[in-house]
C-alpha atoms as a PDB file:
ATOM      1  CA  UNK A   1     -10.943  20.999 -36.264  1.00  0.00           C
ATOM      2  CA  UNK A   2      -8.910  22.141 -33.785  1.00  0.00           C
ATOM      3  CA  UNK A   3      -6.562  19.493 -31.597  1.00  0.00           C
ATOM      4  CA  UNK A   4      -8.864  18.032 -28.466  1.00  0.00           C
ATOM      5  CA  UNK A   5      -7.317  16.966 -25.156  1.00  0.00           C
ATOM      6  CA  UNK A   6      -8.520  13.404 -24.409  1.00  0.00           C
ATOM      7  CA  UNK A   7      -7.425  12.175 -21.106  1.00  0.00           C
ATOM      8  CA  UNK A   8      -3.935  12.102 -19.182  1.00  0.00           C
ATOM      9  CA  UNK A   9      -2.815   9.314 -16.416  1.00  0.00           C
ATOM     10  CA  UNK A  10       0.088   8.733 -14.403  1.00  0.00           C
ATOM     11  CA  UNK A  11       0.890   5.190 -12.578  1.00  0.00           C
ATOM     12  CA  UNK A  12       3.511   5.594  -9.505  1.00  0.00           C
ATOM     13  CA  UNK A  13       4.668   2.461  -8.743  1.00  0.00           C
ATOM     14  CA  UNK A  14       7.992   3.738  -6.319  1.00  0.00           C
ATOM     15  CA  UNK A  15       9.257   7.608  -5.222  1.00  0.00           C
ATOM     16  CA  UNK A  16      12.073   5.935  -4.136  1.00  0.00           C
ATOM     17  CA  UNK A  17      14.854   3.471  -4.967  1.00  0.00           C
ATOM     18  CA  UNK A  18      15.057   1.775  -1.585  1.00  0.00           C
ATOM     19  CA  UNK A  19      13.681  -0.611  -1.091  1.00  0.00           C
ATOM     20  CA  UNK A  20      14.043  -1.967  -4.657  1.00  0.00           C
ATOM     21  CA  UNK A  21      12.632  -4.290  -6.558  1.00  0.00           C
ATOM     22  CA  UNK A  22      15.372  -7.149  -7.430  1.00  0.00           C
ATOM     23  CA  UNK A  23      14.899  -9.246 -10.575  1.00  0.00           C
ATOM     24  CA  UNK A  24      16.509 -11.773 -12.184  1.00  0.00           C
ATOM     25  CA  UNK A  25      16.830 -14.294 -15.314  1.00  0.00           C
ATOM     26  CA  UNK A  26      13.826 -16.183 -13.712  1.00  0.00           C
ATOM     27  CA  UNK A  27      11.660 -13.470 -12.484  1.00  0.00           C
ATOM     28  CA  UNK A  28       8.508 -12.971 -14.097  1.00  0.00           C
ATOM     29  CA  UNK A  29       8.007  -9.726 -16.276  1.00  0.00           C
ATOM     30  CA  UNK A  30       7.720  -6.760 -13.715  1.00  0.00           C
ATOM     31  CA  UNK A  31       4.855  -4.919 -14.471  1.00  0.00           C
ATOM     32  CA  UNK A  32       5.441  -1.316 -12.735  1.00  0.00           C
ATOM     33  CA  UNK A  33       3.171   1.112 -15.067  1.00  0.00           C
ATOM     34  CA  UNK A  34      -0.911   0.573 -15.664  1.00  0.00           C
ATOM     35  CA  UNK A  35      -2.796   3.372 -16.794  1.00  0.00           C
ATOM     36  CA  UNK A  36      -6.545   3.657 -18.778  1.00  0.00           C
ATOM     37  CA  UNK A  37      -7.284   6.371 -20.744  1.00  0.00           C
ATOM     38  CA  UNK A  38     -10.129   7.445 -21.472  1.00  0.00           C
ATOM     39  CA  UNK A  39     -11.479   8.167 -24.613  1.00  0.00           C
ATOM     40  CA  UNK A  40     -15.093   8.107 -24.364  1.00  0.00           C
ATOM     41  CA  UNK A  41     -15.242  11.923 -24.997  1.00  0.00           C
ATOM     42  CA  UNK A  42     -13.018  12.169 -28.484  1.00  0.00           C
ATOM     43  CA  UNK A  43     -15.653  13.763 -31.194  1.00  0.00           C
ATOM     44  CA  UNK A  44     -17.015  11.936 -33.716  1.00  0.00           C
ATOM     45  CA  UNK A  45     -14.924  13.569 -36.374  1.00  0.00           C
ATOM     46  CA  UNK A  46     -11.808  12.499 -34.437  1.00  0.00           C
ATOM     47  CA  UNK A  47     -11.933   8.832 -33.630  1.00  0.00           C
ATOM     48  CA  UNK A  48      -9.419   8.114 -36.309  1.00  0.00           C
ATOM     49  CA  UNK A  49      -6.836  10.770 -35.299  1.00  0.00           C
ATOM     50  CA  UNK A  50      -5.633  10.118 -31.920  1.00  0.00           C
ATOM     51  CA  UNK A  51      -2.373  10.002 -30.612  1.00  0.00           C
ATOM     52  CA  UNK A  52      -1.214   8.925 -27.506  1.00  0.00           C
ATOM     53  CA  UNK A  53       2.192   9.679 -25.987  1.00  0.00           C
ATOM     54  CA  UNK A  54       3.682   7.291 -23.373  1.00  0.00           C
ATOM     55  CA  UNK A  55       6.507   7.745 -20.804  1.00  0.00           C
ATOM     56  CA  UNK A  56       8.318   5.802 -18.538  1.00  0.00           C
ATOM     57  CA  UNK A  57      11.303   6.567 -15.900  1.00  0.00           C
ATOM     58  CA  UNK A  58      13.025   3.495 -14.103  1.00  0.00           C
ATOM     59  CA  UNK A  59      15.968   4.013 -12.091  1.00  0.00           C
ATOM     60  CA  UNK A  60      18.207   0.755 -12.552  1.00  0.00           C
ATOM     61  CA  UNK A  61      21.070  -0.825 -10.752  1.00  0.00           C
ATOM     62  CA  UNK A  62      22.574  -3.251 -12.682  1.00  0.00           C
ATOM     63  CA  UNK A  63      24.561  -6.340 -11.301  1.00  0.00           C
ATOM     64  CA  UNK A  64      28.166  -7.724 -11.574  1.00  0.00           C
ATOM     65  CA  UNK A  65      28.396 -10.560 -13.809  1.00  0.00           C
ATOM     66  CA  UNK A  66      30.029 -13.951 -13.148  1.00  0.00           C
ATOM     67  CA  UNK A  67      30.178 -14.895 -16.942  1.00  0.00           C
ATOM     68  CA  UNK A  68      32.077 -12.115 -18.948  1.00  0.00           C
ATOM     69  CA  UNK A  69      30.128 -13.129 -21.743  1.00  0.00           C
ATOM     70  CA  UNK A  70      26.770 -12.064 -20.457  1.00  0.00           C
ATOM     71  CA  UNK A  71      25.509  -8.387 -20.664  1.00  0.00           C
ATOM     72  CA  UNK A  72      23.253  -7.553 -18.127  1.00  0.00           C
ATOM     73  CA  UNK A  73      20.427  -6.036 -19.456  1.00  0.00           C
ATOM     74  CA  UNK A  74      16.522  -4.307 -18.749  1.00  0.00           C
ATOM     75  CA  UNK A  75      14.090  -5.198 -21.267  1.00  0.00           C
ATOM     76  CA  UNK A  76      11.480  -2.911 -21.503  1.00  0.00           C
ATOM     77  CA  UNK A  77       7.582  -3.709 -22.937  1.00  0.00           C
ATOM     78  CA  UNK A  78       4.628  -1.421 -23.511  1.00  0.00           C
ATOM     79  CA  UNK A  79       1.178  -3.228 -24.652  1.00  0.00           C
ATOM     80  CA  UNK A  80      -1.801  -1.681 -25.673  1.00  0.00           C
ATOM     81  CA  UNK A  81      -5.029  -3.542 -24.622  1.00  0.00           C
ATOM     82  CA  UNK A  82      -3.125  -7.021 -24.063  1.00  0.00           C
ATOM     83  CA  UNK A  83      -0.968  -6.292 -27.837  1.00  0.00           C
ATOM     84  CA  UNK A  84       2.788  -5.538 -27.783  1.00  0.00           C
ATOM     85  CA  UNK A  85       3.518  -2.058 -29.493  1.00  0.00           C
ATOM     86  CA  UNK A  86       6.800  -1.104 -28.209  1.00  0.00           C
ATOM     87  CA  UNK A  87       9.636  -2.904 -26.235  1.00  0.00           C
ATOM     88  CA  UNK A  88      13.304  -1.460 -25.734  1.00  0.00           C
ATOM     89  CA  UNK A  89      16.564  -2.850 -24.190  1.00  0.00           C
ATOM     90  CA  UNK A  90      18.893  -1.351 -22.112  1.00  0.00           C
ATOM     91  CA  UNK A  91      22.118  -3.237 -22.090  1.00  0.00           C
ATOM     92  CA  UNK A  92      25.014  -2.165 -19.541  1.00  0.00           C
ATOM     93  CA  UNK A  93      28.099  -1.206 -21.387  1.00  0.00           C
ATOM     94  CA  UNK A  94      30.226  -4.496 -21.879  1.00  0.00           C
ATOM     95  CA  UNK A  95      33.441  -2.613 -20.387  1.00  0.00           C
ATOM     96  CA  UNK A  96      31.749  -1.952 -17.262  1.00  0.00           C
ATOM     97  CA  UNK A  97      33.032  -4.380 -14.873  1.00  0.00           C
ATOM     98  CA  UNK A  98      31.191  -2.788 -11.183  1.00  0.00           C
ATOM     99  CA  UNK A  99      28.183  -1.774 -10.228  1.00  0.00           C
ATOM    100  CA  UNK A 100      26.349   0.075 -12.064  1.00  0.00           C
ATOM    101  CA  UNK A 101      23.430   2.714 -11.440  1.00  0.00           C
ATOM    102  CA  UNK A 102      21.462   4.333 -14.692  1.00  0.00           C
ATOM    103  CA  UNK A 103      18.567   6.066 -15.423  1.00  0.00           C
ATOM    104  CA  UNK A 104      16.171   4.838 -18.077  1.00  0.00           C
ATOM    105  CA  UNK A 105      14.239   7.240 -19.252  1.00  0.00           C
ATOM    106  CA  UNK A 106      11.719   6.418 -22.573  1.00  0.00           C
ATOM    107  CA  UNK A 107       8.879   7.847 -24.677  1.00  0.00           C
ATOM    108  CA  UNK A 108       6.635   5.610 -26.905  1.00  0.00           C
ATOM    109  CA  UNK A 109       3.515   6.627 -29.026  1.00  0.00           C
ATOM    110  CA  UNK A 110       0.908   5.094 -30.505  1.00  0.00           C
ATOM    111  CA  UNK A 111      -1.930   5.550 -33.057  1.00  0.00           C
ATOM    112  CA  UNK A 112      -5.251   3.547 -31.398  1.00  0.00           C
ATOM    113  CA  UNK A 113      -7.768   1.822 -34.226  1.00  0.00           C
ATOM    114  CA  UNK A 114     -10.890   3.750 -34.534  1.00  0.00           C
ATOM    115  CA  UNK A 115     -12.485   0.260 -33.014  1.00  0.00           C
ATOM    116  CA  UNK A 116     -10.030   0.620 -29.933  1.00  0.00           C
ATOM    117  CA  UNK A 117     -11.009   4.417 -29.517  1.00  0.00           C
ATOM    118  CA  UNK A 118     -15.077   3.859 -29.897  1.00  0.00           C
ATOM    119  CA  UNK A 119     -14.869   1.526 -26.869  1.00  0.00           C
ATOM    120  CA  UNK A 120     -14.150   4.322 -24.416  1.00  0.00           C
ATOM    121  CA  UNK A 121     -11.049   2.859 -22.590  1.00  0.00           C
ATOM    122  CA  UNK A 122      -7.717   1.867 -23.643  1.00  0.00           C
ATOM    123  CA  UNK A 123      -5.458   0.431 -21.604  1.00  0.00           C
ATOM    124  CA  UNK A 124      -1.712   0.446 -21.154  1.00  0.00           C
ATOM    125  CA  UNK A 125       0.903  -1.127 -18.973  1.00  0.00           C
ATOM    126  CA  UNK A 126       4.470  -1.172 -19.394  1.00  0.00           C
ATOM    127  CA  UNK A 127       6.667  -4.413 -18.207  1.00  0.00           C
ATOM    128  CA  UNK A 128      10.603  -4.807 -17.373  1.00  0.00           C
ATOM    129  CA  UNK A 129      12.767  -8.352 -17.143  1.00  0.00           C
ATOM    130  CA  UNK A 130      16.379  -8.867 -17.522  1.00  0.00           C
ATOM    131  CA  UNK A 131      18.904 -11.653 -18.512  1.00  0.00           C
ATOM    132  CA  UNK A 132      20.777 -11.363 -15.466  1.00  0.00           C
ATOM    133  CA  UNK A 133      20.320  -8.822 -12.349  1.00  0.00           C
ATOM    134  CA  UNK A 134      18.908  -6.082 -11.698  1.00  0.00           C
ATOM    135  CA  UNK A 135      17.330  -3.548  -9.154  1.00  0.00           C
ATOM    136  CA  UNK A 136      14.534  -1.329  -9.832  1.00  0.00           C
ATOM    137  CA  UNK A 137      14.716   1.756  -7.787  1.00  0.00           C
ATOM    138  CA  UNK A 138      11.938   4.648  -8.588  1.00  0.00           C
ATOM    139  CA  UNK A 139       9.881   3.826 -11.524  1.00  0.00           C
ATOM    140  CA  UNK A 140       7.010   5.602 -12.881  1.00  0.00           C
ATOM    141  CA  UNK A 141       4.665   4.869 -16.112  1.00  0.00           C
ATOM    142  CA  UNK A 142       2.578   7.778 -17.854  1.00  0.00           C
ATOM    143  CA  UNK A 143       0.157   8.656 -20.574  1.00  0.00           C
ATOM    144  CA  UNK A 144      -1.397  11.400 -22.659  1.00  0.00           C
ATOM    145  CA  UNK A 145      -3.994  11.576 -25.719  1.00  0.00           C
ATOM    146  CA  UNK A 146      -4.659  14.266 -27.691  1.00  0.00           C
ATOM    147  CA  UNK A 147      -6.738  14.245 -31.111  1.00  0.00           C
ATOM    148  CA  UNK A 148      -7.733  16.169 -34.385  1.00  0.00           C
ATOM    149  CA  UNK A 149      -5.626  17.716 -36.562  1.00  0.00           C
ATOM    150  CA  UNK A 150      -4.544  21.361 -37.393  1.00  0.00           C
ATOM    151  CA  UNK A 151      -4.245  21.496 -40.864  1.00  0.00           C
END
């Protein structure tokens, strides 16, 4: 069978980076990306073969440190249906001594259970925190499914 589009979603939390979204060491985990897709529509023959692709974009401005032996650092999470499956830090260069403004940029994927699949929805949401400081500027979460196989 041939490969069947499932669903695509796209969260927007920010266009912009002002105003920004400060964190810290305390600050709860940021949650800027929640998308459902849908998969009520995937065939029967394909429940065990999709794929889902995931992407993020967070514009970051990370802080000066008082302590040179903390790294500040963005500490990215991606949970399907309330289960970690991916998480990623970004850690400012140790030389850096200023202010600092990067682009993080990342692509997950994930295989869905057959079980996970059957009940129609599956949800995603991506989190951020940090050890020390940092800004979020624009930030945007999205997702795609596809299933089948061409072989």
């Amino acid at each position: 069978m041939s490969i069947q589009f499932i669903d695509m979603r796209i969260s927007l939390d920010s266009q912009q980076d002002s105003p920004g979204v400060e964190l810290t060491s305390s600050s709860q985990p940021y949650r800027f990306g929640d998308i459902g897709l849908q998969t009520a529509g995937v065939s029967p023959s394909n429940i065990s073969l999709v794929r889902v692709t995931l992407n993020a974009y967070a514009r970051l401005q990370m802080a000066l440190t008082a302590a040179p032996s903390i790294i500040p650092n963005a500490t990215f999470t991606i949970w399907r249906n309330g289960t970690l499956i991916f998480t990623t830090t970004y850690q400012k260069a140790a030389s850096q001594t200023d202010m600092s403004y990067e682009m993080a940029a990342i692509t997950a994927v994930d295989f869905p259970s057959a079980a996970e699949v059957q009940n129609g929805l599956i949800q995603y949401t991506i989190s951020v925190t940090t050890n020390y400081g940092v800004t979020l500027g624009a930030r945007s979460f999205s997702g795609i499914a596809v299933a089948g196989s061409n072989v």
